[in-house]
PDB file of N, CA and C in Angstrom:
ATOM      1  N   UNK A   1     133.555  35.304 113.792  1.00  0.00           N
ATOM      2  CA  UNK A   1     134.321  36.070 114.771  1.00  0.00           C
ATOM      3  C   UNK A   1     135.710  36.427 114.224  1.00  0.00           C
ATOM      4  N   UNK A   2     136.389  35.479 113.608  1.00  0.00           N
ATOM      5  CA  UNK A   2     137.569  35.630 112.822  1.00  0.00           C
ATOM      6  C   UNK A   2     137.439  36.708 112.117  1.00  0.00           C
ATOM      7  N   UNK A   3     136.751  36.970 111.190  1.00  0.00           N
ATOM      8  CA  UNK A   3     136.528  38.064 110.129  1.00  0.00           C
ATOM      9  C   UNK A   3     136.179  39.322 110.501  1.00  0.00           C
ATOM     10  N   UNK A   4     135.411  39.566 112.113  1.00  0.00           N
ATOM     11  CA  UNK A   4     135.353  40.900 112.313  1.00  0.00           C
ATOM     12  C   UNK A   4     136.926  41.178 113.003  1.00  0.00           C
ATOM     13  N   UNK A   5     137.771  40.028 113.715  1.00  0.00           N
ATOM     14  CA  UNK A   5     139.118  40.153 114.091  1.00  0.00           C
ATOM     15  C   UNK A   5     139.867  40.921 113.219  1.00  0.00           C
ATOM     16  N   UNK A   6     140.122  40.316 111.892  1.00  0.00           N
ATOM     17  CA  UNK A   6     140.824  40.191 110.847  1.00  0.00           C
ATOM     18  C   UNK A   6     140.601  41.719 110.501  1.00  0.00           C
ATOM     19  N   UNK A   7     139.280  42.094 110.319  1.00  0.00           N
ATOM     20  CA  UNK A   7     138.712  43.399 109.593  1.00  0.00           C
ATOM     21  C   UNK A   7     139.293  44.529 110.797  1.00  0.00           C
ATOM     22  N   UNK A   8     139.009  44.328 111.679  1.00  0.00           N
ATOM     23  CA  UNK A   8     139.655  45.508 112.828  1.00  0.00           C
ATOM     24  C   UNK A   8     140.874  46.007 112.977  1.00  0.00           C
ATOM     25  N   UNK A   9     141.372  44.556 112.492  1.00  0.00           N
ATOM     26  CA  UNK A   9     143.518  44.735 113.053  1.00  0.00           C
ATOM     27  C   UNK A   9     143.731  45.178 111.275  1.00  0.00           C
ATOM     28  N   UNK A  10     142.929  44.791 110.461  1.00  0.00           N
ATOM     29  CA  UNK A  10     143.292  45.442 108.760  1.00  0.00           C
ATOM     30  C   UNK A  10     143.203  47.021 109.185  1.00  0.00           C
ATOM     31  N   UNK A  11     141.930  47.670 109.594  1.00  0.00           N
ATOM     32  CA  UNK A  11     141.293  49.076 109.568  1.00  0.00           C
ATOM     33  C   UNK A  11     142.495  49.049 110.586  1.00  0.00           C
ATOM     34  N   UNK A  12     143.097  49.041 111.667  1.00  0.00           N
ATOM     35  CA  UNK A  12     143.951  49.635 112.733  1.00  0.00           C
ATOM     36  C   UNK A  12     145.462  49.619 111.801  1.00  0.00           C
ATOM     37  N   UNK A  13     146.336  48.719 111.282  1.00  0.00           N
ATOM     38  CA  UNK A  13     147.096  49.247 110.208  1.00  0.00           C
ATOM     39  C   UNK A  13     147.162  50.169 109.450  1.00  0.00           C
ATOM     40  N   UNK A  14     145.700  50.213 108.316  1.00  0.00           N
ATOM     41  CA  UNK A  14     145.750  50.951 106.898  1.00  0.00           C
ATOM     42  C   UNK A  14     145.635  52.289 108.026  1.00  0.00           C
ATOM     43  N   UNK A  15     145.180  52.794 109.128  1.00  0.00           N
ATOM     44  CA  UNK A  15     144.637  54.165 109.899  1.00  0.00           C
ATOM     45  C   UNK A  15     146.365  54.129 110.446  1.00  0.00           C
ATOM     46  N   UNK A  16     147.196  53.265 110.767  1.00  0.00           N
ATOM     47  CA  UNK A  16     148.686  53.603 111.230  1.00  0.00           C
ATOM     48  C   UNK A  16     149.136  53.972 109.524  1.00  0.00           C
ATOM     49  N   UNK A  17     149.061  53.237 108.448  1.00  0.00           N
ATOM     50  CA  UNK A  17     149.994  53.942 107.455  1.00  0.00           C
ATOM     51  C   UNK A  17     149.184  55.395 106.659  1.00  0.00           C
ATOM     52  N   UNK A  18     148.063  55.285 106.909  1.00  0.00           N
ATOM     53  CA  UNK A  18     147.394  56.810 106.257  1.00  0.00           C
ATOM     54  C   UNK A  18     147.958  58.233 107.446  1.00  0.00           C
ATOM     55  N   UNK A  19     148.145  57.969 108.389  1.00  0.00           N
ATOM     56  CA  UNK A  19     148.347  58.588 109.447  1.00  0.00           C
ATOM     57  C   UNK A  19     149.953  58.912 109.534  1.00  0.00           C
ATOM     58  N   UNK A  20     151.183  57.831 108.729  1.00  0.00           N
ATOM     59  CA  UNK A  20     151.833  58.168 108.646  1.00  0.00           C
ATOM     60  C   UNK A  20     152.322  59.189 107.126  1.00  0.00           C
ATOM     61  N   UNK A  21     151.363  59.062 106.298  1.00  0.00           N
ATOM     62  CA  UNK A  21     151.807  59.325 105.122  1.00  0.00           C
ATOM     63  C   UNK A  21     152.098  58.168 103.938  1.00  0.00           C
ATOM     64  N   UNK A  22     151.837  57.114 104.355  1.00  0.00           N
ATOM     65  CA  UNK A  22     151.875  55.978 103.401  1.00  0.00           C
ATOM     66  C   UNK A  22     150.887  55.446 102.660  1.00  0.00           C
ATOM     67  N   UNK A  23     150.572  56.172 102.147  1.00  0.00           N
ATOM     68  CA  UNK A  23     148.841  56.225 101.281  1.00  0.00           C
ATOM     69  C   UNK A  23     149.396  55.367  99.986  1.00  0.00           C
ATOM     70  N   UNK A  24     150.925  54.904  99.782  1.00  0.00           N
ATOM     71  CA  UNK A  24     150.692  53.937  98.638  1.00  0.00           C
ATOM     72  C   UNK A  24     150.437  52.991  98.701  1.00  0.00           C
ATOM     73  N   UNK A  25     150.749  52.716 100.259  1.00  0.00           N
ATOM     74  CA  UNK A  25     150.049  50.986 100.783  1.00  0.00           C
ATOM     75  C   UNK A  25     149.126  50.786 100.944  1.00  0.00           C
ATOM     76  N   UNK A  26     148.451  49.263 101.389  1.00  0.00           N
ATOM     77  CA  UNK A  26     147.455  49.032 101.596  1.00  0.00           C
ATOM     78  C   UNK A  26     147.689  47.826 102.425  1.00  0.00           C
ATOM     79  N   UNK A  27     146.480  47.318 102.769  1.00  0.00           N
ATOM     80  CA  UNK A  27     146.296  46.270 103.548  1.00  0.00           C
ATOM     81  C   UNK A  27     145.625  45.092 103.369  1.00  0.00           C
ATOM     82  N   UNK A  28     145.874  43.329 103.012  1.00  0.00           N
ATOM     83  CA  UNK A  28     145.090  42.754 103.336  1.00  0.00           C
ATOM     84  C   UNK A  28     144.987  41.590 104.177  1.00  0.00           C
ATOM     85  N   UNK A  29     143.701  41.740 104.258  1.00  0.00           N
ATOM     86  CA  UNK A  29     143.506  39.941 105.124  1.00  0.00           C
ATOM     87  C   UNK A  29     143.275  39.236 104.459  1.00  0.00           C
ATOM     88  N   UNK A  30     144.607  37.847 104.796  1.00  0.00           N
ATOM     89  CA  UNK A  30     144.818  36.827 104.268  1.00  0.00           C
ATOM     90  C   UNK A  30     144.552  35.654 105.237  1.00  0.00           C
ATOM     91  N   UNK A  31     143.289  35.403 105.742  1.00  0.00           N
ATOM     92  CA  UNK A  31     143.363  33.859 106.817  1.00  0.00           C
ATOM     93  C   UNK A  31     144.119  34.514 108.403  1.00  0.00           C
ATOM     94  N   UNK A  32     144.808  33.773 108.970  1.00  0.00           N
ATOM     95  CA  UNK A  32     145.218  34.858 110.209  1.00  0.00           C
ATOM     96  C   UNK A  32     146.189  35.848 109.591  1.00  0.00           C
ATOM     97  N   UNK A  33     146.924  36.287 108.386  1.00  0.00           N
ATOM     98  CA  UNK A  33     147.629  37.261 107.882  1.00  0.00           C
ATOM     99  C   UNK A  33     147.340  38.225 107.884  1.00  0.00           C
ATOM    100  N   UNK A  34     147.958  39.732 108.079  1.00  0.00           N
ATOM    101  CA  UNK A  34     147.456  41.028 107.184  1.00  0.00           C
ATOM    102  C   UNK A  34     148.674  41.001 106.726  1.00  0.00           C
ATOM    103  N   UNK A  35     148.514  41.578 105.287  1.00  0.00           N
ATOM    104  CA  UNK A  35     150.029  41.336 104.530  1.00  0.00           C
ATOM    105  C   UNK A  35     149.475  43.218 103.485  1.00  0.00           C
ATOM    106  N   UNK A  36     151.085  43.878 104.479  1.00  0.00           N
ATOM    107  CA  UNK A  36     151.309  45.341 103.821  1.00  0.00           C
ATOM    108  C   UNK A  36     151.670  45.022 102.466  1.00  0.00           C
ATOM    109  N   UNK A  37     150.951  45.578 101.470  1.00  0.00           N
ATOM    110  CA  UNK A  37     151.483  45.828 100.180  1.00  0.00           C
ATOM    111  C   UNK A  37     151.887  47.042  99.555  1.00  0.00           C
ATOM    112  N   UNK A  38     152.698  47.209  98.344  1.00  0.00           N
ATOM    113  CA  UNK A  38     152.189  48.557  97.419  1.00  0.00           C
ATOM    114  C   UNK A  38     152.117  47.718  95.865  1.00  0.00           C
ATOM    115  N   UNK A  39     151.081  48.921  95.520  1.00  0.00           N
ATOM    116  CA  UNK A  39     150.430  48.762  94.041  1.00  0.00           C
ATOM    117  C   UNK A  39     151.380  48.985  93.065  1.00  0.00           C
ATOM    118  N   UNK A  40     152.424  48.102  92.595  1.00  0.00           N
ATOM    119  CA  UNK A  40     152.935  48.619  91.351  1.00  0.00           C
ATOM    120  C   UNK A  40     152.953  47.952  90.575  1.00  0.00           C
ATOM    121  N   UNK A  41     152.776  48.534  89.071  1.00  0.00           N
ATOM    122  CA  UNK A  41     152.449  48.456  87.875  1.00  0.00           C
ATOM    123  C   UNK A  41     151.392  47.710  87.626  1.00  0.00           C
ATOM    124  N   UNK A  42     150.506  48.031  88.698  1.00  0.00           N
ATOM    125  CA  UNK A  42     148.767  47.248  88.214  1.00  0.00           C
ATOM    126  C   UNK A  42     148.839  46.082  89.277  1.00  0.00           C
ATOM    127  N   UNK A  43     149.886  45.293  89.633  1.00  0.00           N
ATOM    128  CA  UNK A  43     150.348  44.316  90.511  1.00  0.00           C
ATOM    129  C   UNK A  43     150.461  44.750  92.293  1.00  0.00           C
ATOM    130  N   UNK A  44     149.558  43.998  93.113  1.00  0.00           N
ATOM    131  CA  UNK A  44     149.897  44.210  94.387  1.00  0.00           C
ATOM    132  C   UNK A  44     151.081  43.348  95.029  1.00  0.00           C
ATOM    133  N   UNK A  45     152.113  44.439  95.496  1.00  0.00           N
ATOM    134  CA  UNK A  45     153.310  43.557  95.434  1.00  0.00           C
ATOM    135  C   UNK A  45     153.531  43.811  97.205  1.00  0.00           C
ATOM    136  N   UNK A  46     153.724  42.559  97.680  1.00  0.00           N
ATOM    137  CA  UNK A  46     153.874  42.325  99.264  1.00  0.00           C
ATOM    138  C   UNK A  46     154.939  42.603  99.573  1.00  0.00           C
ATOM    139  N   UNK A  47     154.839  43.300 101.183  1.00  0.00           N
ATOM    140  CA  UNK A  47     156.161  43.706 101.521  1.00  0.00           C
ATOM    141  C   UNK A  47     156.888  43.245 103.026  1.00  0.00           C
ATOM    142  N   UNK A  48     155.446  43.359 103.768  1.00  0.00           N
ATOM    143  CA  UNK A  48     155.335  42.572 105.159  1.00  0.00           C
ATOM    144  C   UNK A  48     154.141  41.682 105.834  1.00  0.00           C
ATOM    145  N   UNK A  49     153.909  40.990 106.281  1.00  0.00           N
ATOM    146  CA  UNK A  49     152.744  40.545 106.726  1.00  0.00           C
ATOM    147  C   UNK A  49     152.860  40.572 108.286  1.00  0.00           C
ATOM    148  N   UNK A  50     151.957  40.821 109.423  1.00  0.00           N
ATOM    149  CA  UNK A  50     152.127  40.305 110.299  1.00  0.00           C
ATOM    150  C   UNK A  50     150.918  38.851 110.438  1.00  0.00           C
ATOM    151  N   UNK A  51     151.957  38.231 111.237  1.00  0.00           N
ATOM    152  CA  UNK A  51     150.852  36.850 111.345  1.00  0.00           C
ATOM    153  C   UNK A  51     150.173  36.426 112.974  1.00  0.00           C
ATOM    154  N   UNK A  52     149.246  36.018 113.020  1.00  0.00           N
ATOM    155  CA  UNK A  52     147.933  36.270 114.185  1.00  0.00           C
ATOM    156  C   UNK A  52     148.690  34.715 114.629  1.00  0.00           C
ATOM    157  N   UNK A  53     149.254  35.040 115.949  1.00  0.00           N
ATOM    158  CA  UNK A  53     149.732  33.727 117.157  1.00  0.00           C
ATOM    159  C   UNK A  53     148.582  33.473 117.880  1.00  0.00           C
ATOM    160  N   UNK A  54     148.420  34.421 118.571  1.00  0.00           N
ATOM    161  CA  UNK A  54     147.157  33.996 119.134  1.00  0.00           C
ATOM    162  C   UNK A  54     146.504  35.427 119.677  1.00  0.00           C
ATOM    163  N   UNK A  55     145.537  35.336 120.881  1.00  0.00           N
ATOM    164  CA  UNK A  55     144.510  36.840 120.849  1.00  0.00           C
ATOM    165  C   UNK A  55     145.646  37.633 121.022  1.00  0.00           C
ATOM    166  N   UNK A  56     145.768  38.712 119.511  1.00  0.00           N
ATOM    167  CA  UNK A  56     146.487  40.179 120.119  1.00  0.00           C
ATOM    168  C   UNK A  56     148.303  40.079 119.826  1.00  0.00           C
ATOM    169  N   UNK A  57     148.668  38.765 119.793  1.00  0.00           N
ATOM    170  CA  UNK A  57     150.134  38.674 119.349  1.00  0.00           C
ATOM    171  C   UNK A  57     150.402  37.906 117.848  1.00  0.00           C
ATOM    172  N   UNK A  58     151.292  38.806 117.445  1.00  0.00           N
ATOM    173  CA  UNK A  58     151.555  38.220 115.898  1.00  0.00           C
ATOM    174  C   UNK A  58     152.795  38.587 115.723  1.00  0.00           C
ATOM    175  N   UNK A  59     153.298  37.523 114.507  1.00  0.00           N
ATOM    176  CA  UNK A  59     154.206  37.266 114.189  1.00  0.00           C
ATOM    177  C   UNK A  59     155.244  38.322 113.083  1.00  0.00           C
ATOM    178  N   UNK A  60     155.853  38.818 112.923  1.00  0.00           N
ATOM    179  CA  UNK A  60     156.276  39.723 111.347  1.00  0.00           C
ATOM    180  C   UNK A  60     157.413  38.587 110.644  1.00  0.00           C
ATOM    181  N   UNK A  61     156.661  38.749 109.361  1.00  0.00           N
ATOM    182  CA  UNK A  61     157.830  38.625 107.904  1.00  0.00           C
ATOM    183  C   UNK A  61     157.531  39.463 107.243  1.00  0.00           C
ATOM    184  N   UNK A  62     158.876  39.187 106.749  1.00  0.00           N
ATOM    185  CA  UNK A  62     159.059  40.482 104.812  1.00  0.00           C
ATOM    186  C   UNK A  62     159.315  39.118 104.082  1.00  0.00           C
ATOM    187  N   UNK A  63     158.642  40.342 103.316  1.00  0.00           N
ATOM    188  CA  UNK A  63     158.493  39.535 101.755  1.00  0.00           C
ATOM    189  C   UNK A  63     160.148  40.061 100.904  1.00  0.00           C
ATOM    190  N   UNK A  64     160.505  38.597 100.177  1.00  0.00           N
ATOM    191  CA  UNK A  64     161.680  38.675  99.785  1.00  0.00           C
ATOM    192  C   UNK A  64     161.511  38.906  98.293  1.00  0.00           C
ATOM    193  N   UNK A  65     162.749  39.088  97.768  1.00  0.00           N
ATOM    194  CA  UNK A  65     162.828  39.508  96.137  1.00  0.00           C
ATOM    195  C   UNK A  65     162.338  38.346  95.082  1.00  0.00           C
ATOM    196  N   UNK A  66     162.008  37.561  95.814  1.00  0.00           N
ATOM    197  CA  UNK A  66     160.991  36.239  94.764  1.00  0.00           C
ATOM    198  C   UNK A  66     159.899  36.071  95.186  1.00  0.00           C
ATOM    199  N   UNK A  67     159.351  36.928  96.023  1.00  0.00           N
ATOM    200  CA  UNK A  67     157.780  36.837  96.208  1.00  0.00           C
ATOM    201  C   UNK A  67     157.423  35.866  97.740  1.00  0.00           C
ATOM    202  N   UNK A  68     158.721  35.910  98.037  1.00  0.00           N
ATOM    203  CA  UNK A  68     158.332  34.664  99.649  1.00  0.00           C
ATOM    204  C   UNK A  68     158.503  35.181 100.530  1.00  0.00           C
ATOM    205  N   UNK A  69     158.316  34.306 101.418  1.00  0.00           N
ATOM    206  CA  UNK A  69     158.400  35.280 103.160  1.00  0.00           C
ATOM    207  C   UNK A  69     159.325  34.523 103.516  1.00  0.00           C
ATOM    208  N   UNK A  70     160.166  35.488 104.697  1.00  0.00           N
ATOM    209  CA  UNK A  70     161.307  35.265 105.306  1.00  0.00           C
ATOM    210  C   UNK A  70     160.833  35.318 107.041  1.00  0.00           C
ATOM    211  N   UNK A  71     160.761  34.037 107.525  1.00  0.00           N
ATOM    212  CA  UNK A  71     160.560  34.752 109.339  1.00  0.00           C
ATOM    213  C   UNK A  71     161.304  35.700 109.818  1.00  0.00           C
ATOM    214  N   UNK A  72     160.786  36.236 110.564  1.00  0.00           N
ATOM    215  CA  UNK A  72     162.033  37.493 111.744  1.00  0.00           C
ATOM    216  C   UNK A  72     161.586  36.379 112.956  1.00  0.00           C
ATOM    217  N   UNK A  73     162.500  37.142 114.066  1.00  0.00           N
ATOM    218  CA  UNK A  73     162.114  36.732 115.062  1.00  0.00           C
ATOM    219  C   UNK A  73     161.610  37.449 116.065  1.00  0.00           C
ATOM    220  N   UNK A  74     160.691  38.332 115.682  1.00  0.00           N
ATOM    221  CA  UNK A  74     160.062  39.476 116.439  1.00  0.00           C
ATOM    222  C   UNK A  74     158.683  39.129 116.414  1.00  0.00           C
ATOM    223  N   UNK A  75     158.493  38.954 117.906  1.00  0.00           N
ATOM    224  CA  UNK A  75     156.437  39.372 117.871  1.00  0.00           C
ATOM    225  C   UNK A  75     156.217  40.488 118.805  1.00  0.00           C
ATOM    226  N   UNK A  76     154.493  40.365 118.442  1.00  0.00           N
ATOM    227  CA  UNK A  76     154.244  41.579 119.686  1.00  0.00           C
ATOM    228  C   UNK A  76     152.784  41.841 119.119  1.00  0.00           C
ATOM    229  N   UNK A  77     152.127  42.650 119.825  1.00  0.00           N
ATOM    230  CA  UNK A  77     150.960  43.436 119.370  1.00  0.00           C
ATOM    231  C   UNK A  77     151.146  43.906 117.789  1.00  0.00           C
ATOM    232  N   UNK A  78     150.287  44.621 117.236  1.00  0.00           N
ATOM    233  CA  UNK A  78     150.095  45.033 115.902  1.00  0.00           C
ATOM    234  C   UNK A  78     150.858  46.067 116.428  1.00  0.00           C
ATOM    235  N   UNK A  79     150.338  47.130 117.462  1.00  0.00           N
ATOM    236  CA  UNK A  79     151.355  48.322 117.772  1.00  0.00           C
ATOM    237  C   UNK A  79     152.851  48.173 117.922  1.00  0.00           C
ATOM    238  N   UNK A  80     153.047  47.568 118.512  1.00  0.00           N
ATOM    239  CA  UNK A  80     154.361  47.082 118.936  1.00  0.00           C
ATOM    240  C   UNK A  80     155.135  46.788 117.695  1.00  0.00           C
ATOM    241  N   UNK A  81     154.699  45.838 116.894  1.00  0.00           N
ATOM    242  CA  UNK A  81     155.491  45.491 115.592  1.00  0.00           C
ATOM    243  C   UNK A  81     155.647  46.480 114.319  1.00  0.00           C
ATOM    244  N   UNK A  82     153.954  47.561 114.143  1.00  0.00           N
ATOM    245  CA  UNK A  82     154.223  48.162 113.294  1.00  0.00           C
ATOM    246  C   UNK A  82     155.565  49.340 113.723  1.00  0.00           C
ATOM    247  N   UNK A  83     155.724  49.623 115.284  1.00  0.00           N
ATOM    248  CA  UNK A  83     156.771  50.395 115.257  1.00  0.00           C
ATOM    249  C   UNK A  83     157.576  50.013 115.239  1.00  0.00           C
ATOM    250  N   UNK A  84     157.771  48.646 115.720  1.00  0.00           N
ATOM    251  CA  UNK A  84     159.275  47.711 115.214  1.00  0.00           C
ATOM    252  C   UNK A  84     159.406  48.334 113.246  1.00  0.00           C
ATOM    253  N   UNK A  85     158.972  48.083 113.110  1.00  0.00           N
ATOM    254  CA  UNK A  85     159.368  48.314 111.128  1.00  0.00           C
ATOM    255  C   UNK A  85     159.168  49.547 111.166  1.00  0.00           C
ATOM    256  N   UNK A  86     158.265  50.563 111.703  1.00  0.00           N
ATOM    257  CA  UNK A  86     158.827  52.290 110.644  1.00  0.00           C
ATOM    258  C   UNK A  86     160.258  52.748 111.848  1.00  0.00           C
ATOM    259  N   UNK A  87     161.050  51.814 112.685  1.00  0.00           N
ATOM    260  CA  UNK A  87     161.876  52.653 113.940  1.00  0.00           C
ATOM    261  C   UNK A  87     163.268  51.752 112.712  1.00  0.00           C
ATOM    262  N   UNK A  88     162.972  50.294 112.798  1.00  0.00           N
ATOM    263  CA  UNK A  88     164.456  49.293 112.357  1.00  0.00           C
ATOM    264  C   UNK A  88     163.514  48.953 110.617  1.00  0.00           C
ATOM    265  N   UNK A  89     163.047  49.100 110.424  1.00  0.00           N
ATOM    266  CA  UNK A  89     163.245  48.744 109.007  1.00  0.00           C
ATOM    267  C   UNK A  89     162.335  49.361 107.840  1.00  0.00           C
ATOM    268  N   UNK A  90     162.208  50.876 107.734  1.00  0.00           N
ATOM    269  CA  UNK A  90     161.786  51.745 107.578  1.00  0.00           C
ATOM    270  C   UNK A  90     161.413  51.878 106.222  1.00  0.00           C
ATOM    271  N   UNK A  91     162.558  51.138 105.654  1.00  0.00           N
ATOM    272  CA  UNK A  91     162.888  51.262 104.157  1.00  0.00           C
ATOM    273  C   UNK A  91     161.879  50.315 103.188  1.00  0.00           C
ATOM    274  N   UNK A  92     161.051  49.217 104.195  1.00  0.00           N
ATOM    275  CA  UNK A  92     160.096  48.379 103.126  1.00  0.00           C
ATOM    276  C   UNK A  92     158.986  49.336 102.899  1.00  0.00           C
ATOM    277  N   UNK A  93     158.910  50.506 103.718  1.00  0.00           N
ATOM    278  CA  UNK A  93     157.436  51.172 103.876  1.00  0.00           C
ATOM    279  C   UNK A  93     157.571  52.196 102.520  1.00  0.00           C
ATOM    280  N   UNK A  94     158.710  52.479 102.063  1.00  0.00           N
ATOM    281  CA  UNK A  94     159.371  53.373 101.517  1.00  0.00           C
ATOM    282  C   UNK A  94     158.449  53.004  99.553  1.00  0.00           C
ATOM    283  N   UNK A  95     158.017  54.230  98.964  1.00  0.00           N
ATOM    284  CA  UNK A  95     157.640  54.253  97.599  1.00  0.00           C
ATOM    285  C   UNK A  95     158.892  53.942  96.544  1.00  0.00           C
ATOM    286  N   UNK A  96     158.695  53.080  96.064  1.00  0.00           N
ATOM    287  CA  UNK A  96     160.133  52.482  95.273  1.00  0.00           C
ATOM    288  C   UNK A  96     159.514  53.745  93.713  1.00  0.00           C
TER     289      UNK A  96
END
């Protein structure tokens, strides 16, 4: 049941960033994680994850300049949070 969860809220992301124009990202599921990446230099390099609280609410971190996560203190739906980050923090979505 987890894994068709996991697979739905992945496909409902990667369809929010193809939809915005962010075709360098991608998406994966990590355990309750989906963690936004982009592909550079052969390396999938993490940028946000949201994390699964419980049915339907999750958690957001960014990934910091050594490869770790930093909590925020923002939850909400997948909807809710992905517009939290392209409205206040726009710039992780951004092609370096």
């Amino acid at each position: 049941m987890r894994r068709v969860l996991n697979e739905a809220a992945r496909e409902e992301i990667q369809q929010l960033l193809t939809a915005l124009g962010f075709t360098h990202l991608g998406v994966l599921s990590r355990g309750r994680y989906l963690v936004i990446y982009a592909e550079e230099g052969g390396e999938k390099m993490p940028r946000l994850r949201f994390g699964r609280i419980d049915q339907g609410r999750y958690a957001l971190d960014m990934a910091n300049h050594r490869g770790g996560w930093e909590p925020t203190p923002f939850t909400g739906t997948l909807a809710e949070l992905f517009s939290l980050v392209t409205e206040q923090f726009g710039w992780v979505l951004l092609e370096l």
